[in-house]
Structures are given as structure tokens and as C-alpha cells.
C-alpha atoms as a PDB file:
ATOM      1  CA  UNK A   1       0.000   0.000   0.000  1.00  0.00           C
ATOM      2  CA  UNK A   2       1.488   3.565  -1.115  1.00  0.00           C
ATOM      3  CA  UNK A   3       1.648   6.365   1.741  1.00  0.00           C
ATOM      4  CA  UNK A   4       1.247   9.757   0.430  1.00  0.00           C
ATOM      5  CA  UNK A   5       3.253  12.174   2.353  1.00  0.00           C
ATOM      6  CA  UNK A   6       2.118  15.914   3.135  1.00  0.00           C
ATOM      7  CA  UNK A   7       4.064  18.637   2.256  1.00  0.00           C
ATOM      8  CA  UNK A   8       4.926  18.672   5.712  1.00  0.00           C
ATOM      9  CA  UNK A   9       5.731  15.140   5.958  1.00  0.00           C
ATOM     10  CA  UNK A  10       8.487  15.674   3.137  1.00  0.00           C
ATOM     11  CA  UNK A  11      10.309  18.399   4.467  1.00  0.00           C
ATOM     12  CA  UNK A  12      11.082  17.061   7.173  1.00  0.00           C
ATOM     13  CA  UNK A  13      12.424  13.745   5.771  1.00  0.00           C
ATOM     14  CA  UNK A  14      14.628  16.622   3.755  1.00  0.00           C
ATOM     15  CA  UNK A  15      15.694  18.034   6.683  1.00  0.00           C
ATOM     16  CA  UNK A  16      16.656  14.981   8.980  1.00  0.00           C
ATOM     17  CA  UNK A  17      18.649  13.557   5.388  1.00  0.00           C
ATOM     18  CA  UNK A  18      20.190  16.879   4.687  1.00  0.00           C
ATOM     19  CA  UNK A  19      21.236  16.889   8.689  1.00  0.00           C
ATOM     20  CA  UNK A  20      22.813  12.907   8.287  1.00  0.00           C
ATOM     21  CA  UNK A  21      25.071  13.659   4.693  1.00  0.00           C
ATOM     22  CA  UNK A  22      26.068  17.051   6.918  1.00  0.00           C
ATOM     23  CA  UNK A  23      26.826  15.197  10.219  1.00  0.00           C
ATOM     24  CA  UNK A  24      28.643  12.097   8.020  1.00  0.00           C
ATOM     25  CA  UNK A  25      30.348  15.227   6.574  1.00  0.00           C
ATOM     26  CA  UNK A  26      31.673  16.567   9.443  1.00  0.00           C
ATOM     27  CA  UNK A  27      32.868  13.214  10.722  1.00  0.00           C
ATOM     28  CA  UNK A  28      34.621  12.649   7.485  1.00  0.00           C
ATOM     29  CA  UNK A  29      36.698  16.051   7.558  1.00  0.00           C
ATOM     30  CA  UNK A  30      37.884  15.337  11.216  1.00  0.00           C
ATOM     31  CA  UNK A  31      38.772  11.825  10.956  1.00  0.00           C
ATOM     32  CA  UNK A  32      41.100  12.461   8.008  1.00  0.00           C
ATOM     33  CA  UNK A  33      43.511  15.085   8.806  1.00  0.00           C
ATOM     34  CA  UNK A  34      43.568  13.095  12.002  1.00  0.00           C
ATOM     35  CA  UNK A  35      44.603  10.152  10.346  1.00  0.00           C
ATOM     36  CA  UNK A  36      46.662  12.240   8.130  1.00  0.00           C
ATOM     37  CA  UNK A  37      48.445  14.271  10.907  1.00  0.00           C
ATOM     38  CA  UNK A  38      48.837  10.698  12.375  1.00  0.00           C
ATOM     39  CA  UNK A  39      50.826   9.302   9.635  1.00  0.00           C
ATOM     40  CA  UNK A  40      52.601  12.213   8.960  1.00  0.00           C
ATOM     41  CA  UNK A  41      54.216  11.921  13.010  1.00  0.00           C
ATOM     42  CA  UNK A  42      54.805   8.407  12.439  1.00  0.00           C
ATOM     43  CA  UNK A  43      56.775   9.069   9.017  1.00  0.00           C
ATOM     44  CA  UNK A  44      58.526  11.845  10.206  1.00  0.00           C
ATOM     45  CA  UNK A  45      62.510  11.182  10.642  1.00  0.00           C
ATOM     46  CA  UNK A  46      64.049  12.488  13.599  1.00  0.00           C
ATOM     47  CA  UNK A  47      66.658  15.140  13.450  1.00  0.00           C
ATOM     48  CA  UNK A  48      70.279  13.736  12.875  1.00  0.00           C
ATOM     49  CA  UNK A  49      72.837  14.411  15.358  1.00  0.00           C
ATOM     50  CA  UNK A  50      76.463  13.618  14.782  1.00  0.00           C
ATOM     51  CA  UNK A  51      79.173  12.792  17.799  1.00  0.00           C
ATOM     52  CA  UNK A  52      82.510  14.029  16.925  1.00  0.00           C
ATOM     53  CA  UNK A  53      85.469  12.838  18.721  1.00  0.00           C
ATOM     54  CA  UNK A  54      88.705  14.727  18.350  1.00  0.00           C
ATOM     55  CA  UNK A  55      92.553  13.805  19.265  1.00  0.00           C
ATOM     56  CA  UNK A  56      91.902   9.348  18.721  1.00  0.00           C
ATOM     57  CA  UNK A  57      95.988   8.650  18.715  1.00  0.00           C
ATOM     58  CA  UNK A  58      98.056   6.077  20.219  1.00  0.00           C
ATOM     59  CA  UNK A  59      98.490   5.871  23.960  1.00  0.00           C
ATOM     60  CA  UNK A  60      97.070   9.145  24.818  1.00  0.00           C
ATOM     61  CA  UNK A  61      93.891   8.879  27.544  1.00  0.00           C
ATOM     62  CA  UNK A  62      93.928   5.217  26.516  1.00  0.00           C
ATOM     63  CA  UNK A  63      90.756   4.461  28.606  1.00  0.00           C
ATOM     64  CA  UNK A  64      88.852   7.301  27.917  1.00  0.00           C
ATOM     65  CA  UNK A  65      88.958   6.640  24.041  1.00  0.00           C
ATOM     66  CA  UNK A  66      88.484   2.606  24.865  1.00  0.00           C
ATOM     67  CA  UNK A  67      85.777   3.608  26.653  1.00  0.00           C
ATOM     68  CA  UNK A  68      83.993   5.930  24.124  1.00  0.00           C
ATOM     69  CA  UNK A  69      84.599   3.229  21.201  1.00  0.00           C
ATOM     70  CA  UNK A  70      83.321   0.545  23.046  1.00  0.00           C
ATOM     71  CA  UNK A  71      80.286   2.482  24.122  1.00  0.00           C
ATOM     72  CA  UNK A  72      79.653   3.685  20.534  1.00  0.00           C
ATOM     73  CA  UNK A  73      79.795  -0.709  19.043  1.00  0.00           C
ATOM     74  CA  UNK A  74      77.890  -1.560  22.185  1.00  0.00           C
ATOM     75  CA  UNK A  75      75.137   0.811  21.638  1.00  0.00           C
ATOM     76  CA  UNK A  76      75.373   0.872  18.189  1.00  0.00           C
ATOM     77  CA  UNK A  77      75.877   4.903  17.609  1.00  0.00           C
ATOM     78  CA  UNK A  78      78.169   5.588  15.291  1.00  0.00           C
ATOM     79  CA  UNK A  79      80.827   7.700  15.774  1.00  0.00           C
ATOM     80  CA  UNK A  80      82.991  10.696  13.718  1.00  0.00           C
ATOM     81  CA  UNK A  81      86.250   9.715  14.701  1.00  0.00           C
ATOM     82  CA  UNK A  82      88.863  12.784  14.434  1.00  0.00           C
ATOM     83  CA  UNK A  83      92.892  10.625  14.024  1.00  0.00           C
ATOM     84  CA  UNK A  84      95.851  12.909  14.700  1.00  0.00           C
ATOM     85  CA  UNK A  85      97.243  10.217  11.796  1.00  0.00           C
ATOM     86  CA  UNK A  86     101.263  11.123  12.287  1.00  0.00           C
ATOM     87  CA  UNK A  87     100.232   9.850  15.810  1.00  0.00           C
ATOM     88  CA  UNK A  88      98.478   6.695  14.929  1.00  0.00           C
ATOM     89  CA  UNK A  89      99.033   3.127  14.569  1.00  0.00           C
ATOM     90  CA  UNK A  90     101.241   2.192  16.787  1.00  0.00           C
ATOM     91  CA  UNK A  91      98.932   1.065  19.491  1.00  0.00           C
ATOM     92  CA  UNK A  92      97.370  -2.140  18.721  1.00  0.00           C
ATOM     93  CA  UNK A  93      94.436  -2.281  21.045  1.00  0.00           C
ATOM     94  CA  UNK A  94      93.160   1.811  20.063  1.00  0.00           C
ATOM     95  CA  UNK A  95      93.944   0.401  16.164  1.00  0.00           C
ATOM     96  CA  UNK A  96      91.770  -2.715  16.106  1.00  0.00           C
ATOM     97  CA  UNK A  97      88.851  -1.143  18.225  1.00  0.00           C
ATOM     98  CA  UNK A  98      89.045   1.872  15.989  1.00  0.00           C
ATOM     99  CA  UNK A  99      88.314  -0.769  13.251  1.00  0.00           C
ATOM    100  CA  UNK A 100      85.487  -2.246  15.364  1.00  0.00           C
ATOM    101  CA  UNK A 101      84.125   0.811  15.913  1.00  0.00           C
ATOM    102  CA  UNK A 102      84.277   1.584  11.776  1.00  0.00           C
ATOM    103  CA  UNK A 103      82.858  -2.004  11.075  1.00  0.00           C
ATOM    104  CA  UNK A 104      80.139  -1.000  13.277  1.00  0.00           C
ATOM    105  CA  UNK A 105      79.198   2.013  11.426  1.00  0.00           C
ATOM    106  CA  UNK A 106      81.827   4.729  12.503  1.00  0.00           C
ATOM    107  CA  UNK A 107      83.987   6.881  10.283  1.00  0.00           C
ATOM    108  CA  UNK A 108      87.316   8.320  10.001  1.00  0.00           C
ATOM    109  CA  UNK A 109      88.600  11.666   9.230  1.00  0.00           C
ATOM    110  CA  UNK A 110      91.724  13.937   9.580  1.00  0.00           C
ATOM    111  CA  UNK A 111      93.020  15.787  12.874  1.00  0.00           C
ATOM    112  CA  UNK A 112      96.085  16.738  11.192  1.00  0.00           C
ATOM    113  CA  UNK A 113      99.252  14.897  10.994  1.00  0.00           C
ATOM    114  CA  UNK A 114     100.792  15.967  14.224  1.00  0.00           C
ATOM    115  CA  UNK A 115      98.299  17.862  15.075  1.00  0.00           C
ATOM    116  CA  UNK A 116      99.536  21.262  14.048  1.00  0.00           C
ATOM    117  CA  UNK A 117      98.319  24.589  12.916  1.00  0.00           C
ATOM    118  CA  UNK A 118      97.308  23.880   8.675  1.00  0.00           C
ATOM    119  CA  UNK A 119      97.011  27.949   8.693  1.00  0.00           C
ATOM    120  CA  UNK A 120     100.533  28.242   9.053  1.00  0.00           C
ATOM    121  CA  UNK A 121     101.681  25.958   6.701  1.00  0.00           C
ATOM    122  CA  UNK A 122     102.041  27.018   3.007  1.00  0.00           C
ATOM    123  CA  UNK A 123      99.863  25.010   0.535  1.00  0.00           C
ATOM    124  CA  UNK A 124     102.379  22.691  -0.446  1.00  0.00           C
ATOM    125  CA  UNK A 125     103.263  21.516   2.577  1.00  0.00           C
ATOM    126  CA  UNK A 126      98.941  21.026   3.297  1.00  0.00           C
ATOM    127  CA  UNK A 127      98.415  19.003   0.514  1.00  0.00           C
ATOM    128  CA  UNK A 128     101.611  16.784   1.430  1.00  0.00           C
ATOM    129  CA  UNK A 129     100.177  16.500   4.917  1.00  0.00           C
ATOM    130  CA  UNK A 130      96.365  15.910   3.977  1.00  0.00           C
ATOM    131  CA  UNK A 131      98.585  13.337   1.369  1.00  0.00           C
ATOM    132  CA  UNK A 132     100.390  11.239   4.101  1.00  0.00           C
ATOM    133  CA  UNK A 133      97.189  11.314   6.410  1.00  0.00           C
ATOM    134  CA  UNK A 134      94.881   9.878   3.978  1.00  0.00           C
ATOM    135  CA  UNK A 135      97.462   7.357   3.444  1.00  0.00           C
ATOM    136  CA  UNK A 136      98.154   6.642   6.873  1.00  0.00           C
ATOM    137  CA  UNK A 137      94.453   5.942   7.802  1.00  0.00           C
ATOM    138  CA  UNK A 138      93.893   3.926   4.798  1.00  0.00           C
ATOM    139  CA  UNK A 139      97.079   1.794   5.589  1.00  0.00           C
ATOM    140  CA  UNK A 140      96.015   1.307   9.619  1.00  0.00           C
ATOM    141  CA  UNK A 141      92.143   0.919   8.893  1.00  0.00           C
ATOM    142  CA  UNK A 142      91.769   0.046   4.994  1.00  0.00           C
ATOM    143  CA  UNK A 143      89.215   2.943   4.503  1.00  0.00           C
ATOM    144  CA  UNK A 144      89.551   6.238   2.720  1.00  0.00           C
ATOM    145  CA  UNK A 145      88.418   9.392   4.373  1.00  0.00           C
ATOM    146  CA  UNK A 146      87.438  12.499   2.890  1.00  0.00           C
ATOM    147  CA  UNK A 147      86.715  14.505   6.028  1.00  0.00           C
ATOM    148  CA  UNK A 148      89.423  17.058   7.614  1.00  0.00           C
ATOM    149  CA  UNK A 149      88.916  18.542  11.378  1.00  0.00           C
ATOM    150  CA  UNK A 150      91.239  20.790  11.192  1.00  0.00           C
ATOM    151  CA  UNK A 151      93.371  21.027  14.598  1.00  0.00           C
ATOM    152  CA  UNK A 152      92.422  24.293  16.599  1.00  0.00           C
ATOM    153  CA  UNK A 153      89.839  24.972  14.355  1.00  0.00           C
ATOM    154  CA  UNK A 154      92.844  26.803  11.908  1.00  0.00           C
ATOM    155  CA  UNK A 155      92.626  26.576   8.334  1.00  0.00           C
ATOM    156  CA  UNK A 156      92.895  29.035   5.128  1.00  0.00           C
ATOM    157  CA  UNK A 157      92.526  29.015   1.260  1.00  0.00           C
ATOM    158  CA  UNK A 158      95.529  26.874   0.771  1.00  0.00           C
ATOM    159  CA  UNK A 159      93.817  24.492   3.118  1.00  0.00           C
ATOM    160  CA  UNK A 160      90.514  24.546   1.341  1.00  0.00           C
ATOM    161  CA  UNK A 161      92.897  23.927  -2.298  1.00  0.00           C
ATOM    162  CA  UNK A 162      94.718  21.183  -0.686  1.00  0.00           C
ATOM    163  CA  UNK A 163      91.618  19.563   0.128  1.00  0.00           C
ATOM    164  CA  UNK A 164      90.382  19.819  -3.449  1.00  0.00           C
ATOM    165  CA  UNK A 165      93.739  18.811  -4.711  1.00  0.00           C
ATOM    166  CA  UNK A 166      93.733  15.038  -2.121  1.00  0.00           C
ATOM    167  CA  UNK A 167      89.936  14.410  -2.614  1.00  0.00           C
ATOM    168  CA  UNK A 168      88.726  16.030   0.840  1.00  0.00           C
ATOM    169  CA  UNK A 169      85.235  17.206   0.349  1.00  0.00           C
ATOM    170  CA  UNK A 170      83.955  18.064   4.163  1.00  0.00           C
ATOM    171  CA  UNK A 171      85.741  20.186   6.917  1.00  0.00           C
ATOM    172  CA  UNK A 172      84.411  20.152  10.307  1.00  0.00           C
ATOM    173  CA  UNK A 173      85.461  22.955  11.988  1.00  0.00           C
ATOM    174  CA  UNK A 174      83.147  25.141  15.125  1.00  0.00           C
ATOM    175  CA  UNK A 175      80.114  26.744  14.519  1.00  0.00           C
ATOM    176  CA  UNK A 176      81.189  29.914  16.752  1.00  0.00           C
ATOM    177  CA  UNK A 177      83.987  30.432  14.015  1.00  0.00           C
ATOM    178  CA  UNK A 178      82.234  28.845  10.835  1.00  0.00           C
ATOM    179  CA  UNK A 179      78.544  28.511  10.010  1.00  0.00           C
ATOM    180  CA  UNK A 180      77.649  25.404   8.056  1.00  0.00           C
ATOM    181  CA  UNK A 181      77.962  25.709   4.526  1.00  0.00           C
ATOM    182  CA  UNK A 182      79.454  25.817   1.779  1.00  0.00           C
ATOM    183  CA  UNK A 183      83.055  27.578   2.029  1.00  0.00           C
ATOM    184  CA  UNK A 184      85.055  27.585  -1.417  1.00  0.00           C
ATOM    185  CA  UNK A 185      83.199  24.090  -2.645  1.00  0.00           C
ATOM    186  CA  UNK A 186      84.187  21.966   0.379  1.00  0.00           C
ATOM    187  CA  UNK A 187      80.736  21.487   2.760  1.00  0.00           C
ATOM    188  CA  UNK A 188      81.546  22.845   6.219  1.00  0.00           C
ATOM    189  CA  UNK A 189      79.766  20.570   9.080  1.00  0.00           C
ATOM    190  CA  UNK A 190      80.998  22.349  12.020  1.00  0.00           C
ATOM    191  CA  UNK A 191      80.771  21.306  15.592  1.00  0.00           C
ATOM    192  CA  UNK A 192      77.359  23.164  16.855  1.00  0.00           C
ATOM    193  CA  UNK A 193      77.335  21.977  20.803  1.00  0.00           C
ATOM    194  CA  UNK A 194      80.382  21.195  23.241  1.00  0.00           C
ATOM    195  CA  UNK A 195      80.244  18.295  25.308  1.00  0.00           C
ATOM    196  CA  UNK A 196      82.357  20.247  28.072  1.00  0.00           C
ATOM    197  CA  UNK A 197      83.470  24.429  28.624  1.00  0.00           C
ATOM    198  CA  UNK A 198      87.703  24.702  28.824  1.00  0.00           C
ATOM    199  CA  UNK A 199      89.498  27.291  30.411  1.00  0.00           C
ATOM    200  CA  UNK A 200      92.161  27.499  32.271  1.00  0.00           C
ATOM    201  CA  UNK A 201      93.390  24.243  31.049  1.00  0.00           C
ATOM    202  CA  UNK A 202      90.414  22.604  32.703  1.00  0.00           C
ATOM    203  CA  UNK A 203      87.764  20.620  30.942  1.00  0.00           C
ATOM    204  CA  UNK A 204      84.201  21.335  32.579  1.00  0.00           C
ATOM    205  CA  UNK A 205      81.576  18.583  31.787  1.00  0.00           C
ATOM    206  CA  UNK A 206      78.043  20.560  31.018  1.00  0.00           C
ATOM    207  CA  UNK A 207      75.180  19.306  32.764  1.00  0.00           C
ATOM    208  CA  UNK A 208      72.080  16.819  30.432  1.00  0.00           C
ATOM    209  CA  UNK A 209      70.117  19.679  30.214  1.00  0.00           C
ATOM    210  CA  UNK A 210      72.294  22.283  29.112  1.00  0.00           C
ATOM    211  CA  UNK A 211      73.402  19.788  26.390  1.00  0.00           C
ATOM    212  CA  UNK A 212      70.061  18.465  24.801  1.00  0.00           C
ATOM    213  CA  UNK A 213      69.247  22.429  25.312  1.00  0.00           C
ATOM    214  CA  UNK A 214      72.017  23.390  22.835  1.00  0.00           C
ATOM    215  CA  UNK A 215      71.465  20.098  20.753  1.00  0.00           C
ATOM    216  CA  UNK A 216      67.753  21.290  20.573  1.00  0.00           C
ATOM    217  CA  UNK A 217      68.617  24.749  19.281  1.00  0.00           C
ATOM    218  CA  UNK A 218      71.205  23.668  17.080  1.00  0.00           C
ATOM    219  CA  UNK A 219      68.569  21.919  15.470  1.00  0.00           C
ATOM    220  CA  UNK A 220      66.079  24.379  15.465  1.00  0.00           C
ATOM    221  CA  UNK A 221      68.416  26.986  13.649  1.00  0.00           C
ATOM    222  CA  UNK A 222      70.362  24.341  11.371  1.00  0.00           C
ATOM    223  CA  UNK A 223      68.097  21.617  10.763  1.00  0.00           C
ATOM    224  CA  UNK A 224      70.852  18.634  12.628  1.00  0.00           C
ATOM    225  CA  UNK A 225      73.364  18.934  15.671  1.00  0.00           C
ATOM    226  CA  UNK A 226      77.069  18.326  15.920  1.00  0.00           C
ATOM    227  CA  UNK A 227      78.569  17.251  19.025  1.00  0.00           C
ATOM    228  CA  UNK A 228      82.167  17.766  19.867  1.00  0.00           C
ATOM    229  CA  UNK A 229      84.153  15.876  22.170  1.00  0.00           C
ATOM    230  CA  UNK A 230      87.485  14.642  23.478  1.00  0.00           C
ATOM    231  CA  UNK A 231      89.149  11.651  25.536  1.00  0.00           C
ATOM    232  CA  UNK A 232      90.611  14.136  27.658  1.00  0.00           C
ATOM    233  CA  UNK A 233      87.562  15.173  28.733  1.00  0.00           C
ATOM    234  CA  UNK A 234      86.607  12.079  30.624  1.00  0.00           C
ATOM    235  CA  UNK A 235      89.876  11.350  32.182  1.00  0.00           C
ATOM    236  CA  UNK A 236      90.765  13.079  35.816  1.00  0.00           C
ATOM    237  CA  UNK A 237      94.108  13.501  38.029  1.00  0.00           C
ATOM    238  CA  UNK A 238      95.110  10.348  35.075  1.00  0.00           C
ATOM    239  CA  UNK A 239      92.096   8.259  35.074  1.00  0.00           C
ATOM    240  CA  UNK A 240      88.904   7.689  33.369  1.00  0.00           C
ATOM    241  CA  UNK A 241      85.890   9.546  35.605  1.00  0.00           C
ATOM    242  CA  UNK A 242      83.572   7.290  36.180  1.00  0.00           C
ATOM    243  CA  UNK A 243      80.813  10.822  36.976  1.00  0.00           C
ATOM    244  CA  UNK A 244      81.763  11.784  33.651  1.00  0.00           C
ATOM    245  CA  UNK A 245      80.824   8.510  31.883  1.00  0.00           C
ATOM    246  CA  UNK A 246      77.390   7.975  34.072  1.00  0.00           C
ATOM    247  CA  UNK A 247      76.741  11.519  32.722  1.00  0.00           C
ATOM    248  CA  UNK A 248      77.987  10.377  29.018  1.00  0.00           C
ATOM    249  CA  UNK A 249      76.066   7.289  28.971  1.00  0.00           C
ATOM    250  CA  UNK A 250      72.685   8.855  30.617  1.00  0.00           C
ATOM    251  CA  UNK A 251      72.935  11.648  28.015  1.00  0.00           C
ATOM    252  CA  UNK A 252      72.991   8.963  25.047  1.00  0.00           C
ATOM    253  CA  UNK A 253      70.021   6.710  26.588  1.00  0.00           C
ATOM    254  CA  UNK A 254      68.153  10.086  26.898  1.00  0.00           C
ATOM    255  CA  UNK A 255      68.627  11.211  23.241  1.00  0.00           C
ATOM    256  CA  UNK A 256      68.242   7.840  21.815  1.00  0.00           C
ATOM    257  CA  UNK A 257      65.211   7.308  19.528  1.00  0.00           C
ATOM    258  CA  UNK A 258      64.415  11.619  19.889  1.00  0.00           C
ATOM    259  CA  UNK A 259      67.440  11.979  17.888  1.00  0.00           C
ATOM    260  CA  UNK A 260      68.979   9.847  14.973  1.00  0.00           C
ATOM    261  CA  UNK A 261      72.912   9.031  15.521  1.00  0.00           C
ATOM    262  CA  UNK A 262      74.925   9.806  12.060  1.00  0.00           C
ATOM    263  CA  UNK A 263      78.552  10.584  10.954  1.00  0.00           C
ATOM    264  CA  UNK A 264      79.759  13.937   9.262  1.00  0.00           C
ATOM    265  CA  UNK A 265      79.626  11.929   6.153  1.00  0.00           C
ATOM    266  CA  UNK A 266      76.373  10.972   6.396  1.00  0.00           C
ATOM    267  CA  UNK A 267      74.799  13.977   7.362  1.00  0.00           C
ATOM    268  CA  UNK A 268      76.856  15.271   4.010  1.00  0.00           C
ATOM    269  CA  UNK A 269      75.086  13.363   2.293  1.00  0.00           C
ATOM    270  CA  UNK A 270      71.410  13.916   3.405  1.00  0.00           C
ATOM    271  CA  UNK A 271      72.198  17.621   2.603  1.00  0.00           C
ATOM    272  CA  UNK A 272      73.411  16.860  -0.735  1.00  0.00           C
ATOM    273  CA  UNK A 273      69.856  15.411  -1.665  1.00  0.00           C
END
């Protein structure tokens, strides 16, 4: 049997329809760029930070460096591992966990040959050192670097045509000296956060906070964070400080899976694309 509906009757079928398709609607334009803002979180990469280790040589603070290169295979966070090269090879144990540490993801570059002054040197004598280095480290560890830290931060044209003329293609310098970028063709990736503050010939660990509070503007401003650090730094009155390793190894488990762990080269790289 067919019911005819009033006039009445029919608008308000209208209205409670029109009401559902605008209710579905709204559901519909909520639930999407939720699920959309959802995926984008879960997709996002985390910022890359990069730990930079200057002075790795023979014999020197022998179980502050054993203890950061163990730390870095054990945890799996790579490393950039700064050799003073003139100074390096001689001790087996630093050698073959320096090549544990590279087999585990690590990489090598430059911290001179003896550690001295590039600025000062004319450009012959630079691209002889940067020469004997790369050949040192690829003897010792049977990898090629391309990466100079330049001791003391010093470096000048000649350095930056040296490095063109041996195959160098990223300097790591500081940030308060150098901003990152491009200087003469060779990518600068300079350290942007200290690990400790030196004067007076002390080294003064920072505290966790003051740390991922510089690592958290570097990041802001530059997009990544470079951490610079040194054996010496650990080791007090001659041996390794077991405050400053606690504090070390907290800082690590606190920045682990916020961060992601890379090398200078790396981090080159991710730029370049």
C-alpha cells in the first residue's frame, strides 16, 4: 500500500537527510587530517645528530677513548672519529677497536698529521700532509676518508685547495667560528654543541640539560646537531671519571630514539639530496 506524504511530511524527511550527509560530513573532515596528521608523526625522521670525537691517537687517555669506542659498538651509535694520523698506529688495542668501531658504522677523518696549525703551513706543505694522512688511515684501517677537522679549528685558502687537490670534500670545523655551509666548494659541518666548557686548562663537563638544550637549538636553527668531544675530557688527576661517563652514557640513553645518531659523512650526504 502507497503512503502519500504531506508537504509537511516531506520536508522534514529533507531536513533529517540533509542533517545525516552534513553530520557524516563533518565526521569525514575530522577523521582524516587526524589520520593524516597521524601518519605524517609516524613518518617523520628524527633530526640527525652527529658525535665528533677529536685527538683518537696512540696511547694518549687510553681508557677514555676505549671507553667511548666501546660504548659507541655496544650501543650501536656511530661515531665521527677525528685521528691525529702522524700519531696513529702504533697502538694495537686503540687500532683494532678503531676498526670495530668503523665495522660498526663509525667513520674516520683527519686531525692533522701531528696535530699542528694547517694555517701556518704554506699550501704545499697542506696538501703533502692531507697526502700522508689519507694514506696513513687507509694503511692502519683500509678505509679512505674524505673529512678534515682541522686542529684548533685553523685553516685558510691553501687548506681549502689542498683539500680539493687530495679528494677532501667536508671540513668540520666550530660553529662559533664557521657557520655550516658551503666555504670555497668543500661542505663545512661544524661542531654546533660542546660536550664540556675549557678554560684554564680545565675541561668542565656541562650538565644533560644544558646539552640536549644546545642540541635542541642547534637543530632548530640548522636543521641537525654536531657534538664535539674529546678523551681528555673524561679522564681526571690520570684516570677515566667514572661521573663523567654515568653523565655520558645517561645523556645517550636520553637522546636515543628523539634523535637519529649519524657521521659527518652521512649527514653530508642527506644535505646533498
Amino acid at each position: 500500500m502507497q503512503t502519500n506524504l504531506g508537504p509537511n511530511s516531506r520536508s522534514t524527511v529533507l531536513k533529517d537527510k540533509g542533517a545525516i550527509l552534513i553530520a557524516a560530513l563533518l565526521v569525514f573532515l575530522i577523521i582524516i587530517p587526524i589520520a593524516m596528521i597521524g601518519t605524517s608523526i609516524e613518518n617523520r625522521n628524527p633530526p640527525t645528530l652527529v658525535i665528533r670525537v677529536d685527538d683518537i691517537q696512540d696511547f694518549a687517555f687510553r681508557e677514555a677513548q676505549l671507553f667511548l669506542l666501546n660504548n659507541s659498538i655496544q650501543n650501536h651509535v656511530p661515531l665521527s672519529l677525528a685521528v691525529i694520523a702522524g700519531m696513529f698506529g702504533g697502538d694495537s688495542e686503540i687500532v683494532q677497536t678503531v676498526k670495530l668501531a668503523v665495522n660498526s658504522g663509525s667513520k674516520v677523518a683527519v686531525h692533522g698529521w701531528e696535530h699542528e696549525d694547517l694555517a701556518k703551513l704554506s699550501f704545499r706543505e697542506q696538501m703533502t700532509l692531507l697526502f700522508q694522512a689519507k694514506n696513513r688511515i687507509r694503511e692502519t684501517l683500509d678505509v679512505i676518508t674524505r673529512t678534515l677537522v682541522p686542529p684548533m679549528f685553523s685553516f685558510n685558502e691553501a687548506t681549502l685547495d689542498a683539500m680539493h687537490e687530495e679528494g677532501y670534500d667536508i671540513i668540520s670545523t666550530s660553529k662559533d667560528l664557521h657557520e655550516p655551509g658551503l666555504i670555497s666548494g668543500v661542505r663545512n659541518l661544524p661542531a654546533t654543541v660542546e660536550l664540556s666548557d675549557y678554560s684554564n686548562g680545565l675541561w668542565n663537563v656541562k650538565s644533560c640539560e644544558s646539552v640536549k638544550t644546545e642540541i635542541l637549538r642547534s637543530v632548530q636553527k640548522y636543521g641537525f646537531a654536531v657534538i664535539v668531544t674529546h678523551p681528555q675530557e673524561f679522564i681526571t688527576n690520570g684516570k677515566l671519571n667514572q661521573t663523567t661517563v654515568l653523565f655520558y652514557t645517561t645523556l645517550l640513553e636520553n637522546l636515543n630514539g628523539e634523535y637519529s645518531f649519524k657521521t659527518l659523512e652521512r649527514l653530508g650526504q642527506d644535505l646533498n639530496v
